[in-house]
Structures are given as structure tokens and as C-alpha cells.
PDB file of N, CA and C in Angstrom:
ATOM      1  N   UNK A   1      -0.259  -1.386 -14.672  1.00  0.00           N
ATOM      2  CA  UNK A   1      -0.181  -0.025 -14.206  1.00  0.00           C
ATOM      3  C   UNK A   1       1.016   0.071 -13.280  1.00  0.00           C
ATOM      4  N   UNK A   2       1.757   1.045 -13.712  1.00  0.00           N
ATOM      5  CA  UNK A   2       2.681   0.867 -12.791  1.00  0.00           C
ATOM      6  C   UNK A   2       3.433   2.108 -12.241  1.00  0.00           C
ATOM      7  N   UNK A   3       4.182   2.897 -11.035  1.00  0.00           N
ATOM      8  CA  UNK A   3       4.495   4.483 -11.013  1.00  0.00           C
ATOM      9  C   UNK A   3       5.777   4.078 -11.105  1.00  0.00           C
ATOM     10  N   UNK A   4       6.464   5.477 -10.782  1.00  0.00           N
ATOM     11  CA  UNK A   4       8.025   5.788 -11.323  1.00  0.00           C
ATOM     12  C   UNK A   4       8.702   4.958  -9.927  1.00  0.00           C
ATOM     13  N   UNK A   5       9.315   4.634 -10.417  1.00  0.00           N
ATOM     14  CA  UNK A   5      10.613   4.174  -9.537  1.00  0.00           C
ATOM     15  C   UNK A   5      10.958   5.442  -7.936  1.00  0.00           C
ATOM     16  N   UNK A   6      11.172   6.434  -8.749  1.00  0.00           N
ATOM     17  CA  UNK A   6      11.225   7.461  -8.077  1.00  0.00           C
ATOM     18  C   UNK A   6      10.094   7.983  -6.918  1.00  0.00           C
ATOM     19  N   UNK A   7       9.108   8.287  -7.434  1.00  0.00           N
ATOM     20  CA  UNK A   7       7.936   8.097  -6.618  1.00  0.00           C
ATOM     21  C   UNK A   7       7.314   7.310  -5.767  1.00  0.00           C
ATOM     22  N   UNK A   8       7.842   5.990  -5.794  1.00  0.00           N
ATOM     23  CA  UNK A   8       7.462   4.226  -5.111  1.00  0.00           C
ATOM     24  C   UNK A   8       8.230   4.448  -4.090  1.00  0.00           C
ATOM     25  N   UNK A   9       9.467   4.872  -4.037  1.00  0.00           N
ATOM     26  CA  UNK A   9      10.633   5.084  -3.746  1.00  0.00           C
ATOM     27  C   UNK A   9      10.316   6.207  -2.047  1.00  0.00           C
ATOM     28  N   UNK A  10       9.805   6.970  -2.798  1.00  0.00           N
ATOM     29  CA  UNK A  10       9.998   8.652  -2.111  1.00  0.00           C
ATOM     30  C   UNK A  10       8.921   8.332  -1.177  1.00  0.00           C
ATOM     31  N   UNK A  11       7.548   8.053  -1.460  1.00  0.00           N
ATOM     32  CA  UNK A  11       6.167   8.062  -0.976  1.00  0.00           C
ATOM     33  C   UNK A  11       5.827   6.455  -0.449  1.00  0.00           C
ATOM     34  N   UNK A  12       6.166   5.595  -1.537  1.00  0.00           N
ATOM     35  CA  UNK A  12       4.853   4.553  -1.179  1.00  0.00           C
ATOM     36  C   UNK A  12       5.487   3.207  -0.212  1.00  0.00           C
ATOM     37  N   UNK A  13       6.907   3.542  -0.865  1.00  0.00           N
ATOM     38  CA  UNK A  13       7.724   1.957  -0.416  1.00  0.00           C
ATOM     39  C   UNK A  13       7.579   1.711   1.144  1.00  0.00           C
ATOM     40  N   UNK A  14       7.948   2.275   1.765  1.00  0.00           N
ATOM     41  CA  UNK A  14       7.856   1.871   3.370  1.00  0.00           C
ATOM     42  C   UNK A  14       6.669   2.005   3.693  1.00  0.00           C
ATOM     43  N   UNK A  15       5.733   2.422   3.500  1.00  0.00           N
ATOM     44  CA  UNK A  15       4.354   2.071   3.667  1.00  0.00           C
ATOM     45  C   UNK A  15       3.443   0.991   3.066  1.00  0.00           C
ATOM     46  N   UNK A  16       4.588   0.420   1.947  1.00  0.00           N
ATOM     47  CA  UNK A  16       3.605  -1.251   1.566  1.00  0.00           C
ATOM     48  C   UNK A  16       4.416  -2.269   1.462  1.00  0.00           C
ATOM     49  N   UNK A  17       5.593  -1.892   1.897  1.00  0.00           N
ATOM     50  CA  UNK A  17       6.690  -2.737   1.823  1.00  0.00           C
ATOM     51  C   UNK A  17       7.458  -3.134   0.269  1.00  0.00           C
ATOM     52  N   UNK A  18       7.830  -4.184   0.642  1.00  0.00           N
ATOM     53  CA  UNK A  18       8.502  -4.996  -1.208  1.00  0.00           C
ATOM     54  C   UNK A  18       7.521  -5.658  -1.713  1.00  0.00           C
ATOM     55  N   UNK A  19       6.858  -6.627  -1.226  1.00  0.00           N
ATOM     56  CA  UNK A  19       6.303  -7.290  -2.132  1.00  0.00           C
ATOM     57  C   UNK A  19       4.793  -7.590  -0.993  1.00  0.00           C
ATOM     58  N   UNK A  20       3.609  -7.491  -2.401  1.00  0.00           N
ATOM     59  CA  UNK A  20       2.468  -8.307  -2.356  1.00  0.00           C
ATOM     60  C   UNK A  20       1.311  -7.470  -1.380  1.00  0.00           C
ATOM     61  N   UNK A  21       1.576  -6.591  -1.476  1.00  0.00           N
ATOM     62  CA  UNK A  21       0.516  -5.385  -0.334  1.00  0.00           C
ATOM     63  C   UNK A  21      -1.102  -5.405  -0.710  1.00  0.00           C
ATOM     64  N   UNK A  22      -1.727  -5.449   0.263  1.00  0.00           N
ATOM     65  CA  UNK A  22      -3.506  -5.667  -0.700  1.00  0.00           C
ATOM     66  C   UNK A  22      -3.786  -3.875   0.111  1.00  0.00           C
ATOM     67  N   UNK A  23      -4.315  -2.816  -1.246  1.00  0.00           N
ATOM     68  CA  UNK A  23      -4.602  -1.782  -0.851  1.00  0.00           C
ATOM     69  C   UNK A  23      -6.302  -1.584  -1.329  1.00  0.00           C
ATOM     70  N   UNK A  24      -6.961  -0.455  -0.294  1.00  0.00           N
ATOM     71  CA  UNK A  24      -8.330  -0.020  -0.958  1.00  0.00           C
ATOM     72  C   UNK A  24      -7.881   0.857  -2.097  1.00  0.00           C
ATOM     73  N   UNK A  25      -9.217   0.331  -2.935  1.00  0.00           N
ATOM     74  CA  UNK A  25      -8.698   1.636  -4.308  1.00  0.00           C
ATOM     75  C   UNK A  25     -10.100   1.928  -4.312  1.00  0.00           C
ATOM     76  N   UNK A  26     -10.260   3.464  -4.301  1.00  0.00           N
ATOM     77  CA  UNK A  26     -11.398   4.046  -4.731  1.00  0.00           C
ATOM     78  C   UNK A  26     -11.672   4.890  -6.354  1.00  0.00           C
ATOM     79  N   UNK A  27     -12.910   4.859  -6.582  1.00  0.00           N
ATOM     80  CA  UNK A  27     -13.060   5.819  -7.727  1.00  0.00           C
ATOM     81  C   UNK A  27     -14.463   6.423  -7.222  1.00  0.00           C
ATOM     82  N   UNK A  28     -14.751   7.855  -8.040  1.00  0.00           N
ATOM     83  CA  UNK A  28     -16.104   7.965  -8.151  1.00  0.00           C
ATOM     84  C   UNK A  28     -16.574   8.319  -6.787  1.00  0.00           C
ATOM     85  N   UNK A  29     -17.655   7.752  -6.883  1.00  0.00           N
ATOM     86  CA  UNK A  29     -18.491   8.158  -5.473  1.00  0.00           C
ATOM     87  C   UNK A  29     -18.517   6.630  -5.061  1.00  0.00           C
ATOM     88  N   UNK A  30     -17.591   5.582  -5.209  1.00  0.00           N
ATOM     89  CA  UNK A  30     -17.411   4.431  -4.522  1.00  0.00           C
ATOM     90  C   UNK A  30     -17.107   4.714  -3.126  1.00  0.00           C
ATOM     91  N   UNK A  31     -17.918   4.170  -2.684  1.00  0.00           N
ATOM     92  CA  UNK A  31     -17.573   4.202  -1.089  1.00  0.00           C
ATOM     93  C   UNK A  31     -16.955   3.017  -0.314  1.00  0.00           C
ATOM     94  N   UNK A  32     -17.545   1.721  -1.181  1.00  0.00           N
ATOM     95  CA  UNK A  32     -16.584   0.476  -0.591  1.00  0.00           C
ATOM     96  C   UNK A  32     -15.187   0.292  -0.976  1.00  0.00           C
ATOM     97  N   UNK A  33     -15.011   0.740  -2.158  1.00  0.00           N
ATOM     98  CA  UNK A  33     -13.548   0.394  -2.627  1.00  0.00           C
ATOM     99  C   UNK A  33     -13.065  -0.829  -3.303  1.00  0.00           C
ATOM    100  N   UNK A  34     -12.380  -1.357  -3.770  1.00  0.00           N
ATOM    101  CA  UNK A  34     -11.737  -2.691  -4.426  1.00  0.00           C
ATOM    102  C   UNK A  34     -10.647  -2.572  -3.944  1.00  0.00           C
ATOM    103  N   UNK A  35     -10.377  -4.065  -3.702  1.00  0.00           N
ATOM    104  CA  UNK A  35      -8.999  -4.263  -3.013  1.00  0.00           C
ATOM    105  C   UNK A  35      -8.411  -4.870  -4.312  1.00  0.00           C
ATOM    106  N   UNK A  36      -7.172  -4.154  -4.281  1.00  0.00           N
ATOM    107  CA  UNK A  36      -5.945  -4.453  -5.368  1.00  0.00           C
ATOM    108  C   UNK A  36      -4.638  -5.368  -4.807  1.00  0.00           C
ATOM    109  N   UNK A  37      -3.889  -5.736  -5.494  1.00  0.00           N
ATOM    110  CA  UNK A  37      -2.470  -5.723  -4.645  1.00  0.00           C
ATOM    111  C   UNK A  37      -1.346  -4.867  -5.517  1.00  0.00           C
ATOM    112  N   UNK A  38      -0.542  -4.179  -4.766  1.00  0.00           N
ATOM    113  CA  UNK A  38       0.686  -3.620  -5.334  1.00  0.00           C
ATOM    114  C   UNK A  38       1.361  -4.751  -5.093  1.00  0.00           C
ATOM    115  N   UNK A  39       2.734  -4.390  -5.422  1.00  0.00           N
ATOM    116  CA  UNK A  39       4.097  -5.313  -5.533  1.00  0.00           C
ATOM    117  C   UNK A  39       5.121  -4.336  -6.261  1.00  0.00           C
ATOM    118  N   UNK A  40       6.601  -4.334  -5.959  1.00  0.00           N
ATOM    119  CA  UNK A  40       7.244  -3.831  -6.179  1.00  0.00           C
ATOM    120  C   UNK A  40       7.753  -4.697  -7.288  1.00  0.00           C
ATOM    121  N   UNK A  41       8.396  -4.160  -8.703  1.00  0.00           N
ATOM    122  CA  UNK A  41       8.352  -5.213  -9.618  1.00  0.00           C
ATOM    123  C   UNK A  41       9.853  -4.246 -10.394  1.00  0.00           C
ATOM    124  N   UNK A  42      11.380  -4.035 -10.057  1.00  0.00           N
ATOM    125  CA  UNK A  42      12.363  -3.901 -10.646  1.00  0.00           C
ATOM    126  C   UNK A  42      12.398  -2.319 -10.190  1.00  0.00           C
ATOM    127  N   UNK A  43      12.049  -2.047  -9.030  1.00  0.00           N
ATOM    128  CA  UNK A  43      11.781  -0.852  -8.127  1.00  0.00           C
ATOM    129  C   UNK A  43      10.699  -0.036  -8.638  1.00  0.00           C
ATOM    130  N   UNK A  44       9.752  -0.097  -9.027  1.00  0.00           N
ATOM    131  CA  UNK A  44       8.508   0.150  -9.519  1.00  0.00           C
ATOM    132  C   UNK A  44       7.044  -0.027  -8.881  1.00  0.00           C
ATOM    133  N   UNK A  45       6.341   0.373  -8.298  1.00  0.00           N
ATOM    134  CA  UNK A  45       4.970  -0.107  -7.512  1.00  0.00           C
ATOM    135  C   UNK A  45       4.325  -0.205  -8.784  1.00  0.00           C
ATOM    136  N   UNK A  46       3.679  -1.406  -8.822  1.00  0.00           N
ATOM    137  CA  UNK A  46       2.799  -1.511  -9.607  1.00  0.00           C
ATOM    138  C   UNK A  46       1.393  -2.107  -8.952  1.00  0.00           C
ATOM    139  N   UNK A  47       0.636  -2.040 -10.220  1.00  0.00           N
ATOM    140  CA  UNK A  47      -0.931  -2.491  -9.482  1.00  0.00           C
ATOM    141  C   UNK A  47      -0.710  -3.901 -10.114  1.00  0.00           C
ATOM    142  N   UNK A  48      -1.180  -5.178  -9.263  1.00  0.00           N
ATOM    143  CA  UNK A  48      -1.458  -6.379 -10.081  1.00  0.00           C
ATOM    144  C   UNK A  48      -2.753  -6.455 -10.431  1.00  0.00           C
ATOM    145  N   UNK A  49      -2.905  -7.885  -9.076  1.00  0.00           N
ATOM    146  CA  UNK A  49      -4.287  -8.459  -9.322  1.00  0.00           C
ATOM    147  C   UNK A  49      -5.844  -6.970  -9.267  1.00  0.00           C
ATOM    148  N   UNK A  50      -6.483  -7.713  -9.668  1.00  0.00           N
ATOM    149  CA  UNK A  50      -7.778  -6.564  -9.813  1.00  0.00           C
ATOM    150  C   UNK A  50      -7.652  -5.292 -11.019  1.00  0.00           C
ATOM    151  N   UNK A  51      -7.007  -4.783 -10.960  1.00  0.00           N
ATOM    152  CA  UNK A  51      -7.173  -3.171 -12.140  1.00  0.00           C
ATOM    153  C   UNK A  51      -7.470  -3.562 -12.899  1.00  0.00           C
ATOM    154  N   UNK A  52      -7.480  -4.611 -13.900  1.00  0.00           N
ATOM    155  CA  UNK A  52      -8.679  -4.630 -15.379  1.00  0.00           C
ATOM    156  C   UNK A  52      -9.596  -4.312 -14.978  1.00  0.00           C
ATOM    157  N   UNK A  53     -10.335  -5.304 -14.034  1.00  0.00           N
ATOM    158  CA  UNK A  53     -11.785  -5.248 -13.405  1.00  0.00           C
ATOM    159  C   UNK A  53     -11.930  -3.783 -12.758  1.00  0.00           C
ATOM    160  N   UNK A  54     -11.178  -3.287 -12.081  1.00  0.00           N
ATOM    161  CA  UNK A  54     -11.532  -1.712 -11.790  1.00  0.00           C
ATOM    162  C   UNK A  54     -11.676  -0.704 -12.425  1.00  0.00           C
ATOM    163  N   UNK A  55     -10.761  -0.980 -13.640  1.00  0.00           N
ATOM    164  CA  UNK A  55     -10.718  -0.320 -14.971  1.00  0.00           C
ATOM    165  C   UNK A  55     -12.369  -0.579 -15.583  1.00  0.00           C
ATOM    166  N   UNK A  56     -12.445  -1.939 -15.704  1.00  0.00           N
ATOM    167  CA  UNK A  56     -13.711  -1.961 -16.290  1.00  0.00           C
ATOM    168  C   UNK A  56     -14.817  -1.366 -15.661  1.00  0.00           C
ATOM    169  N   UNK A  57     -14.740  -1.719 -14.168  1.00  0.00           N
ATOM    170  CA  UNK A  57     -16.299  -1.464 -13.301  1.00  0.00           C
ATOM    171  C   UNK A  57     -16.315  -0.403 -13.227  1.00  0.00           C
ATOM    172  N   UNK A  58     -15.331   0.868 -13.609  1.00  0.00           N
ATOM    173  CA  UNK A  58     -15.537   2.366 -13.648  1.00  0.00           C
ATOM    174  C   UNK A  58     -15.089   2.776 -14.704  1.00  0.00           C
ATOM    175  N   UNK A  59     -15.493   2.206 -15.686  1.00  0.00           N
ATOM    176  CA  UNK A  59     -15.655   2.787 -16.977  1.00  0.00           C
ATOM    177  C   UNK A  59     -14.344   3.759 -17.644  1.00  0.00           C
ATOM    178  N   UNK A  60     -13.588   3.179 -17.171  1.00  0.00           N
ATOM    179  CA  UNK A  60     -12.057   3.738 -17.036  1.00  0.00           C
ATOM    180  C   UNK A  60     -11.260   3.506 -18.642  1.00  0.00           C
ATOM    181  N   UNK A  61     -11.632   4.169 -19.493  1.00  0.00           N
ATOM    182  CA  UNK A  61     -10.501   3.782 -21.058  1.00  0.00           C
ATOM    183  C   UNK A  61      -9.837   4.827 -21.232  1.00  0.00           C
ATOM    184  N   UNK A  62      -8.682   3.979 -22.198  1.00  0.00           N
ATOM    185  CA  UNK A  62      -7.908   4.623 -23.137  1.00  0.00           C
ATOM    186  C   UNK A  62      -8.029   6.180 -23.453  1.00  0.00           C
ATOM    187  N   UNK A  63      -7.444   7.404 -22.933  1.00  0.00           N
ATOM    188  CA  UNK A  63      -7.923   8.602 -23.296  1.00  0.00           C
ATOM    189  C   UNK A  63      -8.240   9.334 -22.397  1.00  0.00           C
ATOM    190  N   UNK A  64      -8.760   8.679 -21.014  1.00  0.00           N
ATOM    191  CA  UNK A  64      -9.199   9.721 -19.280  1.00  0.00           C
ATOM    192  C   UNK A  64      -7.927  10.067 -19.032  1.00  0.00           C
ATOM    193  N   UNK A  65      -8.169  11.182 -19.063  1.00  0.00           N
ATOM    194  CA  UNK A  65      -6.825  11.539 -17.777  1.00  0.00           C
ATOM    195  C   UNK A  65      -7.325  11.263 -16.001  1.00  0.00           C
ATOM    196  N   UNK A  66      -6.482  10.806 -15.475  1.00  0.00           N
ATOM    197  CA  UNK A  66      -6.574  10.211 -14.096  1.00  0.00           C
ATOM    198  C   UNK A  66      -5.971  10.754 -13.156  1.00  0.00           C
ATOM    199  N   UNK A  67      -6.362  10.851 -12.029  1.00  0.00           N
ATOM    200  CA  UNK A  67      -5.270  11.869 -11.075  1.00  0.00           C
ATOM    201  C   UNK A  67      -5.432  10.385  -9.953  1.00  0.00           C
ATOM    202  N   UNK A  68      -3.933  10.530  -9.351  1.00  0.00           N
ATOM    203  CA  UNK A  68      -3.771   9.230  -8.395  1.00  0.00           C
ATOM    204  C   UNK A  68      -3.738   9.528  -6.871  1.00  0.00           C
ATOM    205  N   UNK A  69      -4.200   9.951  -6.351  1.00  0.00           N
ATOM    206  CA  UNK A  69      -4.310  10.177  -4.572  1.00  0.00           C
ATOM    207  C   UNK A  69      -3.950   9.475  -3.598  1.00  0.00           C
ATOM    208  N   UNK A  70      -2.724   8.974  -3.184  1.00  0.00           N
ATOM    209  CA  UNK A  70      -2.461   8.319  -2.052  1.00  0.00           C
ATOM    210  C   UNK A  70      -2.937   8.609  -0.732  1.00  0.00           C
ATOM    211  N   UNK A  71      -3.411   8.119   0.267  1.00  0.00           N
ATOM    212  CA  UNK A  71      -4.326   8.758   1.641  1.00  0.00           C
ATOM    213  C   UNK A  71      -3.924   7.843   2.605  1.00  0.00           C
ATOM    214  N   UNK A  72      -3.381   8.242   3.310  1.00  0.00           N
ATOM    215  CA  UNK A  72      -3.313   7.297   4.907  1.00  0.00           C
ATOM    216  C   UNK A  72      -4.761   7.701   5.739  1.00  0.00           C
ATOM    217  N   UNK A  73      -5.844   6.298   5.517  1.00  0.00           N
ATOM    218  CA  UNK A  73      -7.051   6.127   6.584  1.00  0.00           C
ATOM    219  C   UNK A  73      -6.585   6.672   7.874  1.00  0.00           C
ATOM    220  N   UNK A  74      -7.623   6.506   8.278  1.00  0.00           N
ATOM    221  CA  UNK A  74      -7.540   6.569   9.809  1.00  0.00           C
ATOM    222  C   UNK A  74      -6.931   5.350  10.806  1.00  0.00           C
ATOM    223  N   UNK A  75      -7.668   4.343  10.599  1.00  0.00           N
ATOM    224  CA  UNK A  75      -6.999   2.866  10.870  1.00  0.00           C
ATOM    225  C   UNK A  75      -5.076   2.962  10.832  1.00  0.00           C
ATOM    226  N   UNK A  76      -4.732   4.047   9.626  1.00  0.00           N
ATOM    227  CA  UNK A  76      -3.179   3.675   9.504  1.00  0.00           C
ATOM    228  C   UNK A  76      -3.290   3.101   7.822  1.00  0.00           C
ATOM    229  N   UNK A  77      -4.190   2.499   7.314  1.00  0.00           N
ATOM    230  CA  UNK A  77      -3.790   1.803   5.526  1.00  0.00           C
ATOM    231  C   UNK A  77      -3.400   2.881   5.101  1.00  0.00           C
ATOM    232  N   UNK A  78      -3.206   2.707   3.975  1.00  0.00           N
ATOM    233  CA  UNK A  78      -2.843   3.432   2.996  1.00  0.00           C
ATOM    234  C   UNK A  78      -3.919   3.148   1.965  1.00  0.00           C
ATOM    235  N   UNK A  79      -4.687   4.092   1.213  1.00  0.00           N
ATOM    236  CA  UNK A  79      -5.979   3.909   0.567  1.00  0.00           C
ATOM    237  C   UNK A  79      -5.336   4.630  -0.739  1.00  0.00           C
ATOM    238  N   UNK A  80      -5.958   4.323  -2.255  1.00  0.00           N
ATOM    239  CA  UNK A  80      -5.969   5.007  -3.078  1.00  0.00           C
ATOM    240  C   UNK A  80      -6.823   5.422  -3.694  1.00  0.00           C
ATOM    241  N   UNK A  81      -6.731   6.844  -4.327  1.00  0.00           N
ATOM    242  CA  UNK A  81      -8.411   7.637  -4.549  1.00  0.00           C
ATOM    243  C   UNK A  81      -8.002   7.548  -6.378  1.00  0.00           C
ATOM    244  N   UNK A  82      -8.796   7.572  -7.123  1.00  0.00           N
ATOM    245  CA  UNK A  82      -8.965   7.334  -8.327  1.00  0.00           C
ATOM    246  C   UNK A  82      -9.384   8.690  -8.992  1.00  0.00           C
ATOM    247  N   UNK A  83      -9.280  10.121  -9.515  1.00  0.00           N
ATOM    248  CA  UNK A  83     -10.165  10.469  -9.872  1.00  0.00           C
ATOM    249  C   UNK A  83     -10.394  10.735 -11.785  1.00  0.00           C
ATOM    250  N   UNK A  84     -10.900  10.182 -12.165  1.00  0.00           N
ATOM    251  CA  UNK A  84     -11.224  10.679 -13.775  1.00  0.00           C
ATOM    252  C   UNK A  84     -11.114  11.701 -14.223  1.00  0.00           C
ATOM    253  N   UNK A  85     -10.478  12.971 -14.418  1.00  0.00           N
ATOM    254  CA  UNK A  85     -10.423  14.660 -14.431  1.00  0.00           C
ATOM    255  C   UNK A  85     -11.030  14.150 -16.264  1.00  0.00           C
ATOM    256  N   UNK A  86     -11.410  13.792 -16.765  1.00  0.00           N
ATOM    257  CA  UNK A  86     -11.757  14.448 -18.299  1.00  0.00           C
ATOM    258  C   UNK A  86     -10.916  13.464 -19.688  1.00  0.00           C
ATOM    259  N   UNK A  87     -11.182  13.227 -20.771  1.00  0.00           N
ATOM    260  CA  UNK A  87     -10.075  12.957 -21.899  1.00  0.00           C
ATOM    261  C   UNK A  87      -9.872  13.734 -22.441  1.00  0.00           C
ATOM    262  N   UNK A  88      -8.725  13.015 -23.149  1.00  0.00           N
ATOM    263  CA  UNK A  88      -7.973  13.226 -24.428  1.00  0.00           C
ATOM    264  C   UNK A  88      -7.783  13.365 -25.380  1.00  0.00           C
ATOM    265  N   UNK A  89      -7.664  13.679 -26.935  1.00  0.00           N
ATOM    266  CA  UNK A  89      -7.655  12.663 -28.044  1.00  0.00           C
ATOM    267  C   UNK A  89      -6.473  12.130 -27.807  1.00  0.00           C
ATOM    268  N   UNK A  90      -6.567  10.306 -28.832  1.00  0.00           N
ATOM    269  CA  UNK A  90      -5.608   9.729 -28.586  1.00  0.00           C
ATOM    270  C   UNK A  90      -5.114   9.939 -30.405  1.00  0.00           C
ATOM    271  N   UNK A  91      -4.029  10.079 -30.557  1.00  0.00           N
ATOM    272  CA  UNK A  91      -3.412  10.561 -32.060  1.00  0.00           C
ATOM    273  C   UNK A  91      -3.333   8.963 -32.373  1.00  0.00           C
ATOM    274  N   UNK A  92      -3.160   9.321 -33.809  1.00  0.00           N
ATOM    275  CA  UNK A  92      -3.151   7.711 -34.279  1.00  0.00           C
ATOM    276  C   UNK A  92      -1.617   8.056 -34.919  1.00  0.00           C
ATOM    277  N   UNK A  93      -0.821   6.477 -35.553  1.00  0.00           N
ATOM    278  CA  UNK A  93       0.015   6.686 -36.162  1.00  0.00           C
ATOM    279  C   UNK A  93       0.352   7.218 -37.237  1.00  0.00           C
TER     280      UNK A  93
END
């Protein structure tokens, strides 16, 4: 998973730095969260470790449209909100 260059850039970079950031990611009515790590990967934030498993544990496939919420806690983190808005069809070839 990974956002635009542009966007990493504008919003996220000085708030997780270059490399190896562990962020909360929420979905749902999760209230604890999963910790992920970003990393900047050819000026790109991407998600590493964890998102299969988050993908999986919230039932997250091929076809949801997703809306991505960046949030500065209270503490100061930087948290991310997950939300599922609905699918798609996915066209075949």
C-alpha cells in the first residue's frame, strides 16, 4: 500500500520522518488499533509490516472503496483512521 509521492510529501513526511515510523491504524469501531510501520520507499509513504493482517482482520478486499484519515492524537502521534465507504465492481479483462 502505498500514497502519492506528492501527498507523503505535502502532509505526512515531517511528521514520520524517512524511514521506519510505527503508526496506530484504525478501522471500524476498533478502538485499540494495529500498529503498522510506514517507510518512505523512492519518495512514497508506504505501509509495510502488518497491512495483510489488517486487511485481513477487517475484512478489507479487492473492490471496498476506502477513505484514508490522517489525525494528529492528542499525545502528538499521528494515527490513521480506515474507513470502508462501500464496493465496487471489479471489471475483468
Amino acid at each position: 500500500m502505498a500514497f502519492s509521492r506528492q501527498f507523503s510529501k505535502r502532509y505526512i513526511f515531517a511528521r514520520l520522518g524517512t524511514y521506519g515510523s510505527e503508526t496506530k491504524v484504525f478501522a471500524g469501531r476498533d478502538l485499540f488499533g494495529s500498529k503498522l510501520n510506514f517507510s518512505m520507499v523512492h519518495g512514497e509513504l508506504r505501509l509495510l509490516g502488518g497491512w495483510p493482517l489488517f486487511v485481513k482482520n477487517h475484512r478489507i478486499e479487492a473492490g471496498h472503496v476506502c477513505a484514508f484519515m490522517f489525525e494528529e492524537e492528542e499525545e502528538g502521534d499521528l494515527s490513521l483512521k480506515v474507513h470502508v465507504l462501500g464496493t465496487v465492481p471489479l471489471q475483468t479483462i
